[in-house]
Protein backbone atom coordinates (compact mmCIF):
# COMPACT_ATOMS: atom_id res chain seq x y z
CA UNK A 1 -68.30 -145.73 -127.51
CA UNK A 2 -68.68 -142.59 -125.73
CA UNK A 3 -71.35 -139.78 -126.79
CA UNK A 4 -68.61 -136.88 -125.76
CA UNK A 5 -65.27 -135.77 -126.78
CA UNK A 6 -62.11 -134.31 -125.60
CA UNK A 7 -61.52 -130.87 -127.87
CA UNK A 8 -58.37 -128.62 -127.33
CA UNK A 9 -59.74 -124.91 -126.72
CA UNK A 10 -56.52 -123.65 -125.60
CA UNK A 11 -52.68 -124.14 -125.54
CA UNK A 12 -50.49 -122.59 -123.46
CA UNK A 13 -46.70 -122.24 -122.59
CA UNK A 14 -43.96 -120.84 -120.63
CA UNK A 15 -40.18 -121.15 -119.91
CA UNK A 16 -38.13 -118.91 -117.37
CA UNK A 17 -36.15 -116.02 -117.97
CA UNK A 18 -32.64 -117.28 -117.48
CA UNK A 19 -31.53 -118.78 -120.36
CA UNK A 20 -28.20 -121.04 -119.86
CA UNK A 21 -26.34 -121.30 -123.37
CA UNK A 22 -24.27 -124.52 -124.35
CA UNK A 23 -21.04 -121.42 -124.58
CA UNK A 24 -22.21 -121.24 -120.98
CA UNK A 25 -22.12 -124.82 -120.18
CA UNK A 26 -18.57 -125.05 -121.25
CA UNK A 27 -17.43 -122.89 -118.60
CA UNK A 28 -18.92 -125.54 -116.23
CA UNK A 29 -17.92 -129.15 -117.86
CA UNK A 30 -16.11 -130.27 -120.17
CA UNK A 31 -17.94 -129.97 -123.30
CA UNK A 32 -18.15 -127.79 -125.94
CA UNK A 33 -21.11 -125.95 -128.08
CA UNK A 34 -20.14 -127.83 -131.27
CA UNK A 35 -19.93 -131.29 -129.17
CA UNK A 36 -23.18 -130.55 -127.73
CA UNK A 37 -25.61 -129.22 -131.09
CA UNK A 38 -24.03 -131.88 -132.96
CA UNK A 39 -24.99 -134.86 -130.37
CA UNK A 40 -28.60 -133.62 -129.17
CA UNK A 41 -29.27 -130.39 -131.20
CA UNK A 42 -29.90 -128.26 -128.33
CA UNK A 43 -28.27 -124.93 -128.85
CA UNK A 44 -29.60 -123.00 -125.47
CA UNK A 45 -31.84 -124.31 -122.34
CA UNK A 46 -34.51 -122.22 -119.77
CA UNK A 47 -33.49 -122.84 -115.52
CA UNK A 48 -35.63 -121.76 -112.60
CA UNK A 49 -35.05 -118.90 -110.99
CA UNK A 50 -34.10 -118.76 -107.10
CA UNK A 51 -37.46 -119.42 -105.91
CA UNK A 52 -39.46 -120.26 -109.14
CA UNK A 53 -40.65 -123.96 -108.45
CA UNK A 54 -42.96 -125.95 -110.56
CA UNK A 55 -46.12 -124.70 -109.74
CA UNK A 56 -45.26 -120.91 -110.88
CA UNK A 57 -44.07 -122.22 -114.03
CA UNK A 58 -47.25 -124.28 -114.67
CA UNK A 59 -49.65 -121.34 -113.60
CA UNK A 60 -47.71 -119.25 -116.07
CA UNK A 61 -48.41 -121.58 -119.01
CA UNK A 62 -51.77 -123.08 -117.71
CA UNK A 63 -53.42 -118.47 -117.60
CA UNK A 64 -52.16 -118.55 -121.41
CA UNK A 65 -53.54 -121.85 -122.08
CA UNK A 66 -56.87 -120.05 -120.50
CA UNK A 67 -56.24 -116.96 -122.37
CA UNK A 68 -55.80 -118.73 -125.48
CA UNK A 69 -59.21 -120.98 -124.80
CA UNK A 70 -61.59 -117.46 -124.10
CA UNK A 71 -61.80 -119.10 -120.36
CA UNK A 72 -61.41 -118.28 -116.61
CA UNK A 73 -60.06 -120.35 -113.69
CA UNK A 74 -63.63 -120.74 -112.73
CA UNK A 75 -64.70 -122.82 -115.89
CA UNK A 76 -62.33 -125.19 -115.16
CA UNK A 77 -62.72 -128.39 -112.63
CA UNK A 78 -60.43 -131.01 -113.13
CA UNK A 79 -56.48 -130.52 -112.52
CA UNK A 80 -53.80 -132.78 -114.08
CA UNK A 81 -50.21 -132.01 -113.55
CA UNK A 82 -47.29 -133.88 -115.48
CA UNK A 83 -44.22 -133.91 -113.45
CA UNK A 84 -41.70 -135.64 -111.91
CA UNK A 85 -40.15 -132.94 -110.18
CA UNK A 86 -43.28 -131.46 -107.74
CA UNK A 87 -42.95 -128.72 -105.30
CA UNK A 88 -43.41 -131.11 -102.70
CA UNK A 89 -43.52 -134.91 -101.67
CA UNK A 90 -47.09 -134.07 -100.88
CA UNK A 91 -49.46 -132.54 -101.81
CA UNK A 92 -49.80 -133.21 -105.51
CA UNK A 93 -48.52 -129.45 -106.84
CA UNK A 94 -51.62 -129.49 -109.02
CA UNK A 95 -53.39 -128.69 -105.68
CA UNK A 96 -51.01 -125.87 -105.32
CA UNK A 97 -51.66 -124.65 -108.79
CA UNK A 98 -55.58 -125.33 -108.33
CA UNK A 99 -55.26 -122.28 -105.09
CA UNK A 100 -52.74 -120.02 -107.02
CA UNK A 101 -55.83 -119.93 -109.97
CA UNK A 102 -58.58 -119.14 -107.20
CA UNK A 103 -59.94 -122.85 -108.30
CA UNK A 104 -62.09 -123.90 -105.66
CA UNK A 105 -64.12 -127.05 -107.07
CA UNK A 106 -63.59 -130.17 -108.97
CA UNK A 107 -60.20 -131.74 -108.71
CA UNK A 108 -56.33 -131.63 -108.86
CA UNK A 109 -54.06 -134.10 -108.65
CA UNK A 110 -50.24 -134.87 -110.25
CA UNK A 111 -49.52 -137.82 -112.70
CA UNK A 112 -45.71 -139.18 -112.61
CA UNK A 113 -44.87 -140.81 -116.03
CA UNK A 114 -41.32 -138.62 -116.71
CA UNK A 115 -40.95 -137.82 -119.89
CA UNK A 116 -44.14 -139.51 -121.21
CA UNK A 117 -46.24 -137.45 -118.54
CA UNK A 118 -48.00 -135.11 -120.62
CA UNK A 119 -49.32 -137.60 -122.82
CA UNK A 120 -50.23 -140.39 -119.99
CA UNK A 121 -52.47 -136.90 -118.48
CA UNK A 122 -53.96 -136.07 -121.99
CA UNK A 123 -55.04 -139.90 -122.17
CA UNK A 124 -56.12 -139.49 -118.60
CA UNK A 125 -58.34 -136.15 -119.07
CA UNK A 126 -59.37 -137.79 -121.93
CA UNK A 127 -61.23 -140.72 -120.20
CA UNK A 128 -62.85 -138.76 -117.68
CA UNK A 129 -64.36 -136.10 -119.83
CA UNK A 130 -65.48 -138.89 -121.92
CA UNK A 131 -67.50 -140.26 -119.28
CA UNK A 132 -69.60 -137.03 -118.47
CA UNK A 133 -67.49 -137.19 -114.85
CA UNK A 134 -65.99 -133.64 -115.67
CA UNK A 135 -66.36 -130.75 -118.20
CA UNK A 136 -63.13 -128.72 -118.58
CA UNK A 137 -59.80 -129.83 -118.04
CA UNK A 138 -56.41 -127.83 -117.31
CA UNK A 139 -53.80 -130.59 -118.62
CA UNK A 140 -50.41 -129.23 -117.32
CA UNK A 141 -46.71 -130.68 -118.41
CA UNK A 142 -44.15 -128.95 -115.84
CA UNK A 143 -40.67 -129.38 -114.96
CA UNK A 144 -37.74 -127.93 -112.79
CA UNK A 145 -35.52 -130.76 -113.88
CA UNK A 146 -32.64 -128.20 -113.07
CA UNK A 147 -32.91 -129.12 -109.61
CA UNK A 148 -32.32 -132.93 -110.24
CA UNK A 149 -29.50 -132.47 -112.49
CA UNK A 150 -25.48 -133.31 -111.48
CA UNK A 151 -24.15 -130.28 -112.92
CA UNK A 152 -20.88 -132.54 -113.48
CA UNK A 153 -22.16 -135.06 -114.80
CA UNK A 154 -22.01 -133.54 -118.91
CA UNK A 155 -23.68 -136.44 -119.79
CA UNK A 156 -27.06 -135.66 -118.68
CA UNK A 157 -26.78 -131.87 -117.68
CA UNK A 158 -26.18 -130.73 -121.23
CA UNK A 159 -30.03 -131.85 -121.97
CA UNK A 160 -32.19 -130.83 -119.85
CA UNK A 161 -34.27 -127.16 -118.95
CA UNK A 162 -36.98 -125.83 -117.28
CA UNK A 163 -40.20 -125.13 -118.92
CA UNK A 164 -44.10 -126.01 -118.43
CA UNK A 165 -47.03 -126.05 -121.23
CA UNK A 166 -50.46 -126.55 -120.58
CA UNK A 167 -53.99 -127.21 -122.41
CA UNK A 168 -57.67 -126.72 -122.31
CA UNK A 169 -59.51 -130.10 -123.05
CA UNK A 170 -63.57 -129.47 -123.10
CA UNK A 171 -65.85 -131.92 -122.87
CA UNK A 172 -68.11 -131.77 -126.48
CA UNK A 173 -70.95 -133.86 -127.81
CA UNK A 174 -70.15 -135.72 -130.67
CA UNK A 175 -72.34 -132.62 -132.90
CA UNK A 176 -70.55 -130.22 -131.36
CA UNK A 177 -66.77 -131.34 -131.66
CA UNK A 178 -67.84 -132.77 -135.40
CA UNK A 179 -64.53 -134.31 -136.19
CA UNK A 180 -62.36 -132.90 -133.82
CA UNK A 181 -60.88 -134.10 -130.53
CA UNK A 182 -58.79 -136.78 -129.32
CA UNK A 183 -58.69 -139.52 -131.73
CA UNK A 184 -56.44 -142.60 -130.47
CA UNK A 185 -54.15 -142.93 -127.98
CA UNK A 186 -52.01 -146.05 -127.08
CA UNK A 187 -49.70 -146.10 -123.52
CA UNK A 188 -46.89 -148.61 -122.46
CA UNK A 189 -44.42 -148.98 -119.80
CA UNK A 190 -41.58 -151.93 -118.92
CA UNK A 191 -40.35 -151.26 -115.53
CA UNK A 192 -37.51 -153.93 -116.24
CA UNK A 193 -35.68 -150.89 -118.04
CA UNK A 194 -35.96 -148.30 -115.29
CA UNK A 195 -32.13 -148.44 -114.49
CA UNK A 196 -32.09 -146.63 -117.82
CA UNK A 197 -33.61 -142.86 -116.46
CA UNK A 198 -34.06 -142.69 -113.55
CA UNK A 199 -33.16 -140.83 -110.45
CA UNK A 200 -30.85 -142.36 -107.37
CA UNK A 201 -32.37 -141.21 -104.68
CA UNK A 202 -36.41 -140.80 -102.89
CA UNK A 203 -38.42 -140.85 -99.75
CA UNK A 204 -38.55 -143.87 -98.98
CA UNK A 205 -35.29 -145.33 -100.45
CA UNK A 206 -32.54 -142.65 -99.52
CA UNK A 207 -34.36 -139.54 -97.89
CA UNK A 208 -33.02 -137.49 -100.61
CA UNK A 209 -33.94 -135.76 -103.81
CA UNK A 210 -30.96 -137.49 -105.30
CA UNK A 211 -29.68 -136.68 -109.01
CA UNK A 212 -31.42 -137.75 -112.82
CA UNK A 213 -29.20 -140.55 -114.19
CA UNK A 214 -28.95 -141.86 -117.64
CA UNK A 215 -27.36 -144.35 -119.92
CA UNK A 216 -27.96 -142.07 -123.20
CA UNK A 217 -27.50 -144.53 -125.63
CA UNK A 218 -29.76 -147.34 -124.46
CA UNK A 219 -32.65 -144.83 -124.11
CA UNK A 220 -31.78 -143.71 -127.92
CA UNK A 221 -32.08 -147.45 -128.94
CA UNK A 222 -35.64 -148.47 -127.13
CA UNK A 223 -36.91 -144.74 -127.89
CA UNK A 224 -37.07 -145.25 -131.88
CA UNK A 225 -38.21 -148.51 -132.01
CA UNK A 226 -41.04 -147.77 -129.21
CA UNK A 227 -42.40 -144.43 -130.28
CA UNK A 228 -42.64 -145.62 -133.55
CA UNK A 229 -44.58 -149.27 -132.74
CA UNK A 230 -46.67 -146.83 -130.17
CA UNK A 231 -47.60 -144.36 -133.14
CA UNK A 232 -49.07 -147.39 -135.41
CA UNK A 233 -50.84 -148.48 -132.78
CA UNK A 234 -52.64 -145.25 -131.77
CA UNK A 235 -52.81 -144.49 -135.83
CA UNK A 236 -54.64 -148.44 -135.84
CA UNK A 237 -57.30 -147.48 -132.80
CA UNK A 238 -58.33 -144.44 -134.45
CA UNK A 239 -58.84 -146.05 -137.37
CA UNK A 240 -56.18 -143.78 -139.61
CA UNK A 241 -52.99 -144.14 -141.51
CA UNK A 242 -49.72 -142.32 -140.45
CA UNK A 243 -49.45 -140.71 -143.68
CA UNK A 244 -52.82 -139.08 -142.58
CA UNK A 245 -50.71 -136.70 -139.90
CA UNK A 246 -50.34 -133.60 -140.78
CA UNK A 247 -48.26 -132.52 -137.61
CA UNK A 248 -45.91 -134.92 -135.33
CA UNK A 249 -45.43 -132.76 -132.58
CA UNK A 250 -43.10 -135.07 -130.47
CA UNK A 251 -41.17 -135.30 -126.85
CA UNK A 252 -38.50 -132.74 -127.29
CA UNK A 253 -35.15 -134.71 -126.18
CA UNK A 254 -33.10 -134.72 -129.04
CA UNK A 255 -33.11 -133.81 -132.18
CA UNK A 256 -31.38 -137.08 -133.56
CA UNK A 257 -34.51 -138.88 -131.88
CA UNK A 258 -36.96 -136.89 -133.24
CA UNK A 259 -35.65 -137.25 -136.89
CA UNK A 260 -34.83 -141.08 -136.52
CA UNK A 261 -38.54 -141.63 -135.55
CA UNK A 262 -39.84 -139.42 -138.11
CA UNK A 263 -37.55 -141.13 -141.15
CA UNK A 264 -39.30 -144.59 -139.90
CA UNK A 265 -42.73 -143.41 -139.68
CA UNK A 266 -42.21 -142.12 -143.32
CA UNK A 267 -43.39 -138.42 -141.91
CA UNK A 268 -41.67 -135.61 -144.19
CA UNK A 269 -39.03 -134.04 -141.98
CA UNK A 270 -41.39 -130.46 -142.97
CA UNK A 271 -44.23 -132.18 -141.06
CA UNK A 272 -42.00 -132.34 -137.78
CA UNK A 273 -42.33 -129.84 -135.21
CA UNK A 274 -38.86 -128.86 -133.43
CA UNK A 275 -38.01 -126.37 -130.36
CA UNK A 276 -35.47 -128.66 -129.23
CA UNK A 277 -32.85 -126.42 -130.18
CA UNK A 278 -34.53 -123.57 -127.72
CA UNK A 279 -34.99 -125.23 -124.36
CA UNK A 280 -33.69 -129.24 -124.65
CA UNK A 281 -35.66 -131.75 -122.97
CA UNK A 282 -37.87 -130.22 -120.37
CA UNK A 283 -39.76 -133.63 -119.96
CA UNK A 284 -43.47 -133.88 -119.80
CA UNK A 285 -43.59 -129.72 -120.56
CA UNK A 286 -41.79 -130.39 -123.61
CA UNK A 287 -44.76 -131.74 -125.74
CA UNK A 288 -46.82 -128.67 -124.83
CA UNK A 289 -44.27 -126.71 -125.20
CA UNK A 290 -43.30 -127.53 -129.17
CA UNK A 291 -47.61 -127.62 -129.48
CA UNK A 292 -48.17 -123.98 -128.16
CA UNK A 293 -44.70 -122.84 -130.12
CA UNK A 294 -46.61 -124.38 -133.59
CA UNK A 295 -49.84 -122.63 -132.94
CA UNK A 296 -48.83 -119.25 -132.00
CA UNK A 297 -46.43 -119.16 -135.38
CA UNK A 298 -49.34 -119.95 -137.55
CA UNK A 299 -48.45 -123.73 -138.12
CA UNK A 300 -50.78 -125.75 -136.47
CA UNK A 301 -54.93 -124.66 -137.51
CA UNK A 302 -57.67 -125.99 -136.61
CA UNK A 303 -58.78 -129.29 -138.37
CA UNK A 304 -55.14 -129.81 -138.31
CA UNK A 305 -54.44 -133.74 -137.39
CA UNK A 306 -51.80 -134.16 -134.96
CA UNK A 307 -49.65 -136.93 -133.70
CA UNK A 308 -47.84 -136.75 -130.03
CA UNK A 309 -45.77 -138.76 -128.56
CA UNK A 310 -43.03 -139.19 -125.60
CA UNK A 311 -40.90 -141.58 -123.87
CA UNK A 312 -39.54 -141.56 -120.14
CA UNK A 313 -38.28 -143.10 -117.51
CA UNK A 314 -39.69 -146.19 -115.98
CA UNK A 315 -39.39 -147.02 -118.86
CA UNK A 316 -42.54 -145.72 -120.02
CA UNK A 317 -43.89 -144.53 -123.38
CA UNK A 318 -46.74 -143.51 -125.30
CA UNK A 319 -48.36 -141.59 -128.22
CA UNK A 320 -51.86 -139.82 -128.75
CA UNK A 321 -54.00 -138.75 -132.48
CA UNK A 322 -55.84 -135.13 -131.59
CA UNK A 323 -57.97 -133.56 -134.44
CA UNK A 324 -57.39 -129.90 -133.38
């Protein structure tokens, strides 16, 4: 058991000015605002400006993360970026968002887990703040997913935005964070269901960026049944009970997912925390995203217990217990 914990100091998030709205969409596809709010609840999503790549929307939400925390670039010295759509095959863009901060110590690298990102780089801060190796992390979940999309494909373009959220995780003795700080976590992955989400096309395979593909209604299927074993579990290690959650702040890909999961889990449909309707799925931002929208309107306080949770492609999938 480890003397330290992982405490959230500050949350963070951002999402581009151009706002593309489902009445928009319809000019593009065939679909239609009703078709689309009723299937996914997503009434509007954020795109990338000409220009704007990942690492300028993670900067953005990684200074109000900072802001929020009472901090400065130089406390920080460990990077972790969420994404699976990087300014670059290499270097890792947390490396480019480590020079746009002034950051010159510690280190920065990216963590590819889709959807699940954000919560596969919590886990990950987690372990090495645990073990005294660093002291303040910048956990960062950002995405220009607009870039991957097939904008004529409605299947999949309809979902997805641009957006990036970030957090603060200090390093605290077990006196100082008292009861706060990450509390469980439990990961998972299957890579025999990556044909689900994925994208067809990569260095080493087709020399091209190549477009996000989907078969929507498989993902729905595993995505209940896994978020919800993955929440028990991560409940189980912490040594709590669901019903001891007082805020499921979950992935952000559809609303019919998010209430599905929360009707198994028991969780009062009051308790669920839902900007799904404001930006769609903007993958591994999306969890810090709906976090930093709960704590700026007052929602989420201190003390507060809350429950996150994701699933991506690969397929991979997990879920994480944070006393705030």
């Amino acid at each position: 058991m480890s003397e330290f914990a992982s405490v959230i100091r500050g949350v963070g998030g951002y999402l581009p000015e151009r706002v593309l709205t489902n009445e928009d969409l319809s000019k593009m596809v065939d679909t239609t605002d009703e078709w689309i709010t009723a299937r996914t609840g997503i009434r509007k999503r954020h795109i990338a400006a000409e220009g704007e790549a990942t690492s300028d929307l993670a900067v953005a939400a990684a200074r109000r993360a900072l802001d929020s925390a009472g901090l400065g670039p130089q406390d920080i010295d460990l990077i972790i970026v969420a994404t699976a759509t990087p300014d670059y095959t290499f270097p890792a863009t947390a490396t480019v968002v480590q020079d746009k901060l002034g950051i010159t110590r510690g280190a920065a690298f990216d963590l590819q887990a889709v959807c699940s990102g954000f919560v596969f780089a919590v886990a990950t801060a987690d372990n090495f703040l645990a073990r005294g190796q660093f002291e303040r992390a910048l956990v960062i979940g950002a995405e220009t997913f607009s870039r991957i999309l097939d904008w004529s494909d409605r299947s999949t373009c309809v979902l997805f935005g641009d957006g990036a959220g970030a957090v603060v995780l200090e390093r605290q003795t077990k006196e100082q964070a008292g009861d706060r700080g990450v509390k469980g976590i439990h990961l998972r992955s299957d890579g025999r269901y990556r044909d689900l989400l994925y994208v067809d096309g990569g260095p080493s395979t087709t020399q091209t960026v190549g477009h996000l593909r989907m078969i929507g209604n498989q993902v729905f299927k595993h995505a209940v049944g896994k978020i919800s074993d993955s929440v028990k579990a991560a409940a189980a290690d912490a040594g709590l009970a669901v019903s001891d959650i007082d805020w499921f702040v979950p992935h952000q890909a559809n609303q019919r997912i998010l209430s599905a999961v929360a009707a198994r889990l028991g969780l009062d449909d009051n308790k669920v925390i839902s900007t799904v309707a404001e930006h769609g799925n903007t993958s591994a931002a999306s969890v810090p995203l709906a976090l930093a929208a709960a704590i700026e309107d007052g929602r989420i306080k201190q003390g507060d217990l809350i429950l996150i949770e994701a699933i991506g492609g690969g397929l991979t999938w997990g879920s994480a217990l944070i006393r705030m």
